[in-house]
Protein backbone atom coordinates (compact mmCIF):
# COMPACT_ATOMS: atom_id res chain seq x y z
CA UNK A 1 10.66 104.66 -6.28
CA UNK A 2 8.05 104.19 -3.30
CA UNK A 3 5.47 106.86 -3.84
CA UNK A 4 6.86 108.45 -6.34
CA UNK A 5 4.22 108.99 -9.34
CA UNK A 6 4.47 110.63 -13.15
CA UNK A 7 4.58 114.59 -12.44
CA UNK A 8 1.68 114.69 -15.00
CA UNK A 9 -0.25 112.61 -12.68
CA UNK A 10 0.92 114.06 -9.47
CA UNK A 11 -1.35 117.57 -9.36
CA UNK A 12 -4.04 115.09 -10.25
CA UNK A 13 -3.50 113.22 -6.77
CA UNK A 14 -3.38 116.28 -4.96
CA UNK A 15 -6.51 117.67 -6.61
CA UNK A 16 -5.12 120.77 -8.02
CA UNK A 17 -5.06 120.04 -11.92
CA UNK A 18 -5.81 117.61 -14.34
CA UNK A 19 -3.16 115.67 -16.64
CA UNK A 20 -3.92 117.67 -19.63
CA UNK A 21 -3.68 120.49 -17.18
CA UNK A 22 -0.49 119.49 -15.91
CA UNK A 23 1.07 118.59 -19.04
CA UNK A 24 -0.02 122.28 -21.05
CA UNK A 25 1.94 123.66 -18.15
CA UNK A 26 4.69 122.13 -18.24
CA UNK A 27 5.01 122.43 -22.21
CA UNK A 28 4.32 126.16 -21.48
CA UNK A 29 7.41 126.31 -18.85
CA UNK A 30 4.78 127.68 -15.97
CA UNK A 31 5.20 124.82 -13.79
CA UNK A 32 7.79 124.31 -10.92
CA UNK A 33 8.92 121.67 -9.06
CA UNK A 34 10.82 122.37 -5.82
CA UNK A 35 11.46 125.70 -7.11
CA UNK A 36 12.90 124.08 -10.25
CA UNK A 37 11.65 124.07 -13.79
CA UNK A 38 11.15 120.79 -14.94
CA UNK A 39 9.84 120.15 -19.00
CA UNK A 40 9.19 116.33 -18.90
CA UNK A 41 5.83 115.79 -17.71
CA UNK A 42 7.45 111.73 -17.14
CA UNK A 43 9.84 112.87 -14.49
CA UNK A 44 8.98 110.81 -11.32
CA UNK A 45 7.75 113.12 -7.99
CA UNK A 46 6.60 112.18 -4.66
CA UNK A 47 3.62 114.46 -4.67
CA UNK A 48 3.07 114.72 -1.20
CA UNK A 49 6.63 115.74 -0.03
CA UNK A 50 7.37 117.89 -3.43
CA UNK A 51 6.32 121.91 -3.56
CA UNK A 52 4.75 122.88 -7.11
CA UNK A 53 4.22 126.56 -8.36
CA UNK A 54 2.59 127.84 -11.47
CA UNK A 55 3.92 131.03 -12.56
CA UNK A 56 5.61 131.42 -9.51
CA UNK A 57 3.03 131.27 -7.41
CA UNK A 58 2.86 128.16 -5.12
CA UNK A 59 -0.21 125.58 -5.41
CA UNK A 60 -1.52 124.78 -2.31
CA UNK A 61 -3.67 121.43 -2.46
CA UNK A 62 -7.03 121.30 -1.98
CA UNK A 63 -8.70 119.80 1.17
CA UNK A 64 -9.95 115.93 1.23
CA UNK A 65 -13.24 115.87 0.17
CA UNK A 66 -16.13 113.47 -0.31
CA UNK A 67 -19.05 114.68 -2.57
CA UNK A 68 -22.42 112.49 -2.93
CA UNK A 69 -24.08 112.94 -6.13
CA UNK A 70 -27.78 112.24 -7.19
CA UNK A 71 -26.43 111.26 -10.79
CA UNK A 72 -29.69 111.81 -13.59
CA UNK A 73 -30.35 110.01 -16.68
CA UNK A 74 -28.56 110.72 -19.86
CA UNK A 75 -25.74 112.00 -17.89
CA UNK A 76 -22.45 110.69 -18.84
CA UNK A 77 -19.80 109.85 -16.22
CA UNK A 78 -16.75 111.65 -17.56
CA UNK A 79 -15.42 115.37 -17.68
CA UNK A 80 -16.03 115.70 -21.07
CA UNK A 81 -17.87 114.40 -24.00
CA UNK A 82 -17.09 114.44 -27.38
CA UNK A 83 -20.40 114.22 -28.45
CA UNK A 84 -21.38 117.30 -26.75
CA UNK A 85 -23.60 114.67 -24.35
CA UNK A 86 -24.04 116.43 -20.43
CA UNK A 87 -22.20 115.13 -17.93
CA UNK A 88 -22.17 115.10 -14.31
CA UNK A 89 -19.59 117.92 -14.03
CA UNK A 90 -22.75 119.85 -15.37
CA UNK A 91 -24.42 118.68 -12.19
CA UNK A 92 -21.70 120.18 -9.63
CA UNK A 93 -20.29 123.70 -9.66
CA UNK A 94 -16.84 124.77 -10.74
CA UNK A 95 -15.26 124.72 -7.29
CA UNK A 96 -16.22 120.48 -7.36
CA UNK A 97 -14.71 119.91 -11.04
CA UNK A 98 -11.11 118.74 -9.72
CA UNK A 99 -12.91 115.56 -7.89
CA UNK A 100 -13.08 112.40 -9.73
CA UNK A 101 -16.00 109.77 -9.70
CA UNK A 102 -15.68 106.58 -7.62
CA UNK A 103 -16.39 103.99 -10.46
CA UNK A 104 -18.94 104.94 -13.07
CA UNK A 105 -22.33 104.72 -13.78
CA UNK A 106 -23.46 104.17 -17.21
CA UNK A 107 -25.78 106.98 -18.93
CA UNK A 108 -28.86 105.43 -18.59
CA UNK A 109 -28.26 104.82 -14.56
CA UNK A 110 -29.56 106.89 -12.00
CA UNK A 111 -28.40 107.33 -8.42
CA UNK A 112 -25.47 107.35 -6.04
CA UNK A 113 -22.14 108.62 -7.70
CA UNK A 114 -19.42 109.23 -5.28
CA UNK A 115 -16.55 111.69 -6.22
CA UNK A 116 -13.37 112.52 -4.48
CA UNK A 117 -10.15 114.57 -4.46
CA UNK A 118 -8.61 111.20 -2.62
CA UNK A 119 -7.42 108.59 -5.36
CA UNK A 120 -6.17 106.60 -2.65
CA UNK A 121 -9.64 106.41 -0.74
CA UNK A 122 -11.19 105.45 -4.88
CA UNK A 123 -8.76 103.21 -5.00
CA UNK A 124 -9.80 101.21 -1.56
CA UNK A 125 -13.39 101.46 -2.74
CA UNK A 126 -13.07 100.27 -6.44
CA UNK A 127 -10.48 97.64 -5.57
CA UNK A 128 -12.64 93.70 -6.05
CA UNK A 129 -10.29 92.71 -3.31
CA UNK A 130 -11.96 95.19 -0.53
CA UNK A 131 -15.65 93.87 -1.81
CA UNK A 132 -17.77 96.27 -1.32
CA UNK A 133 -21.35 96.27 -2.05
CA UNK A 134 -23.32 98.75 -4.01
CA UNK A 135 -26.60 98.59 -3.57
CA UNK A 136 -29.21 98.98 -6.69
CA UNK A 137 -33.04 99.22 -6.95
CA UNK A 138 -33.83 97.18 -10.67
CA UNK A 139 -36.77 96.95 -12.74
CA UNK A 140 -36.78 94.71 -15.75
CA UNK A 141 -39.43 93.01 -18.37
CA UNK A 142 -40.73 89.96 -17.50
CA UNK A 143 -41.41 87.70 -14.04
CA UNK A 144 -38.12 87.04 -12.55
CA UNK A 145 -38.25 83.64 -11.05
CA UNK A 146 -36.43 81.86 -8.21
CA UNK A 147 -34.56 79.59 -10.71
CA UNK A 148 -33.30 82.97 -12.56
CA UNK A 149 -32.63 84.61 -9.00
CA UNK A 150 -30.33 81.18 -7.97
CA UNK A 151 -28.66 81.24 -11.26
CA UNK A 152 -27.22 84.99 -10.98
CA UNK A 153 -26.44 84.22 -7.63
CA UNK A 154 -24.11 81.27 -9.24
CA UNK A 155 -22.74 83.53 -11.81
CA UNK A 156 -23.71 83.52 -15.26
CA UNK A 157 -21.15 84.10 -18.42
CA UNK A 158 -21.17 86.69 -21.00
CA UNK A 159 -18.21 87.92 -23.54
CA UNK A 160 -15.48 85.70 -21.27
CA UNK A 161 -16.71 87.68 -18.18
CA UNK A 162 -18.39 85.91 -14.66
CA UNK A 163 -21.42 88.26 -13.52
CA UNK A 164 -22.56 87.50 -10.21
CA UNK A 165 -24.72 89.31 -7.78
CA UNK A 166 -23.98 88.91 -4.19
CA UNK A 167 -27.75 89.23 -3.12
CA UNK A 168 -30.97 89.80 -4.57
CA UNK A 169 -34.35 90.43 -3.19
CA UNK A 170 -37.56 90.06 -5.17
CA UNK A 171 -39.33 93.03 -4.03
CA UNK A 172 -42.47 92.56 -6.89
CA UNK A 173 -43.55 90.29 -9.83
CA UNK A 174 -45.93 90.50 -12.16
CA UNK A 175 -45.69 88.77 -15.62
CA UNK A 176 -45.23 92.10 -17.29
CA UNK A 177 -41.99 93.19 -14.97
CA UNK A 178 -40.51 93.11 -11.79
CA UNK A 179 -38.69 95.17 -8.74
CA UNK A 180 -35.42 93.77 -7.18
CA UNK A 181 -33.07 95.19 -4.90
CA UNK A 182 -29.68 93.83 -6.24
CA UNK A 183 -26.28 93.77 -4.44
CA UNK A 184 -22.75 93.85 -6.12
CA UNK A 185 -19.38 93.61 -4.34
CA UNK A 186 -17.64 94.15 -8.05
CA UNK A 187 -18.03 96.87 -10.31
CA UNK A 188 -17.55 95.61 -13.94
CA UNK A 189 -18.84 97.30 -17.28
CA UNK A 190 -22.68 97.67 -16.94
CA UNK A 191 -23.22 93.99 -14.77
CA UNK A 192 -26.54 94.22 -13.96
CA UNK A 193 -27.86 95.07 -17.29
CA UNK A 194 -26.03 92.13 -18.82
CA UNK A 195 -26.66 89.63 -16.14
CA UNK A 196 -29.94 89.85 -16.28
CA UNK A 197 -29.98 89.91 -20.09
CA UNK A 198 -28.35 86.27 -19.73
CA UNK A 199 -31.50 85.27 -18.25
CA UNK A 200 -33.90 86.53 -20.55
CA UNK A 201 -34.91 90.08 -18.39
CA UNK A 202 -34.26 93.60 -20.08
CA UNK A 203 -33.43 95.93 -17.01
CA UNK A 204 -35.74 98.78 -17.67
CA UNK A 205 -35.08 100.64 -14.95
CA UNK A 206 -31.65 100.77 -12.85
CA UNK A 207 -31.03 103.25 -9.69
CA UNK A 208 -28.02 103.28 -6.87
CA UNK A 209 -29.04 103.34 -3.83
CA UNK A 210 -26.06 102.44 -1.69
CA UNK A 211 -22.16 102.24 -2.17
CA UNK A 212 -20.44 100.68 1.26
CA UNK A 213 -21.93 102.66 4.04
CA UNK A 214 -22.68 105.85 2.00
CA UNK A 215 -26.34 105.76 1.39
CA UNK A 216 -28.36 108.36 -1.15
CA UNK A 217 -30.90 108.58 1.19
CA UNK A 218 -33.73 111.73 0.55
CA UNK A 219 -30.95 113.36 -1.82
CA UNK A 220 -33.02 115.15 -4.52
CA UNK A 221 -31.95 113.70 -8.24
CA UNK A 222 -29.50 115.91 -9.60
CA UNK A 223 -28.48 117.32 -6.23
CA UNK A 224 -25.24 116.63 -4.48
CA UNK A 225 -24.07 116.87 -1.26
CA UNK A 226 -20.30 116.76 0.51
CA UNK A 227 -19.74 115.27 3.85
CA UNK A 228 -17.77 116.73 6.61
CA UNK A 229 -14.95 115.01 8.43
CA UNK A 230 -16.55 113.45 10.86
CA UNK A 231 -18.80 112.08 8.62
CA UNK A 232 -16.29 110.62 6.21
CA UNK A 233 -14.10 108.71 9.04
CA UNK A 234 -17.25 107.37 10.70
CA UNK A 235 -17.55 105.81 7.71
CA UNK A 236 -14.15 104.77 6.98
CA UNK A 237 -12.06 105.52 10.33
CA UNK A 238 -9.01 105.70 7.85
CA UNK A 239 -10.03 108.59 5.43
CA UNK A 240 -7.67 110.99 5.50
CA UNK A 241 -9.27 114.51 6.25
């Protein structure tokens, strides 16, 4: 069963549909496998050895691609929303839609959003094993002190969860609020804004700046930019272009 993955989930992996996609196609009899028709969107496939057609016509897959996003406020980090909130797909034009996001960003975060067509190279980056740091610019109410500083560097507790930041500088204080730079190598459920709520500190302000070596850099907010080949395995000399 090595490599082999749901056909619903297969097109998804090669970028050229989504599930629900996938699955309306199948349930339509449109979709081909190896030149056969197959109606149970459960049936296991190894997409990247297996030929798929819709309506006869063979789907080719889409090129590896890496996509840096300037991700704005109130933005939510999902294809769609039931609320009728915008989300970043509103940000990128229909040609990006079939990449997914690298992790999430909550609504009220700003900054770096990565997206790919490559689940295995999301995988890698999202995986706590690989730790990888994300790099954030925070503002919150209040003067952070060195004794809150050391005890999010321990790890503080919150709903069963340890939240620990890797580094943190103390870029300004005042008694009002204060400017960190704060480093993750995990990803959980809005960290930041519930570490530092441990300690007393509403984040007021939260940006990405950095996710491994992909930086956001001069990248206007709301703009998004995709990097070439070269670009990509300089960073990670394993992407697979």
């Amino acid at each position: 069963m090595k490599g082999k993955v749901l056909l619903e989930r297969a097109l998804s992996k090669l970028g050229l549909a989504s599930r629900t996609e996938t699955k309306q196609w199948i349930l339509e009899g449109r979709l081909t496998v190896d030149g056969h028709l197959v109606k149970d969107p459960l049936s296991l496939v190894v997409p990247e050895k297996t030929q798929f057609a819709l309506d006869g016509k063979v789907l080719i897959p889409k090129k590896t691609m890496l996509v840096l996003l300037h991700k704005t406020k109130g933005t939510i980090t999902t294809r769609s929303d039931e609320k009728g909130r915008k989300t970043i797909y509103d940000l990128l034009p229909v040609e990006l839609h079939h990449l997914h996001a690298v992790g999430r960003l909550d609504m009220h975060t700003t900054g770096l959003l990565l997206l790919t067509s490559d689940t295995k190279f999301s995988s890698y980056l999202t995986n706590p094993e690989h730790k990888i740091r994300r790099m954030y610019l925070v503002s919150v109410r209040g003067e952070v002190t060195e004794s809150d500083v050391d005890q999010l560097l321990k790890g503080v507790e919150e709903a069963g969860e340890l939240l620990k930041a890797e580094e943190i500088q103390i870029r300004k204080v005042s008694g009002r609020e204060s400017h960190l730079t704060v480093t993750l190598v995990e990803g959980k459920n809005r960290e930041i804004r519930r570490m530092f709520q441990e300690v007393n500190h509403e984040v007021i302000s939260l940006k990405r700046v950095a996710f491994g070596p992909f930086q956001l850099g001069e990248l206007p907010l709301g703009k998004w930019q995709e990097l070439s080949k070269e670009e990509m395995q300089v960073a990670f000399p394993f992407f697979r272009g």
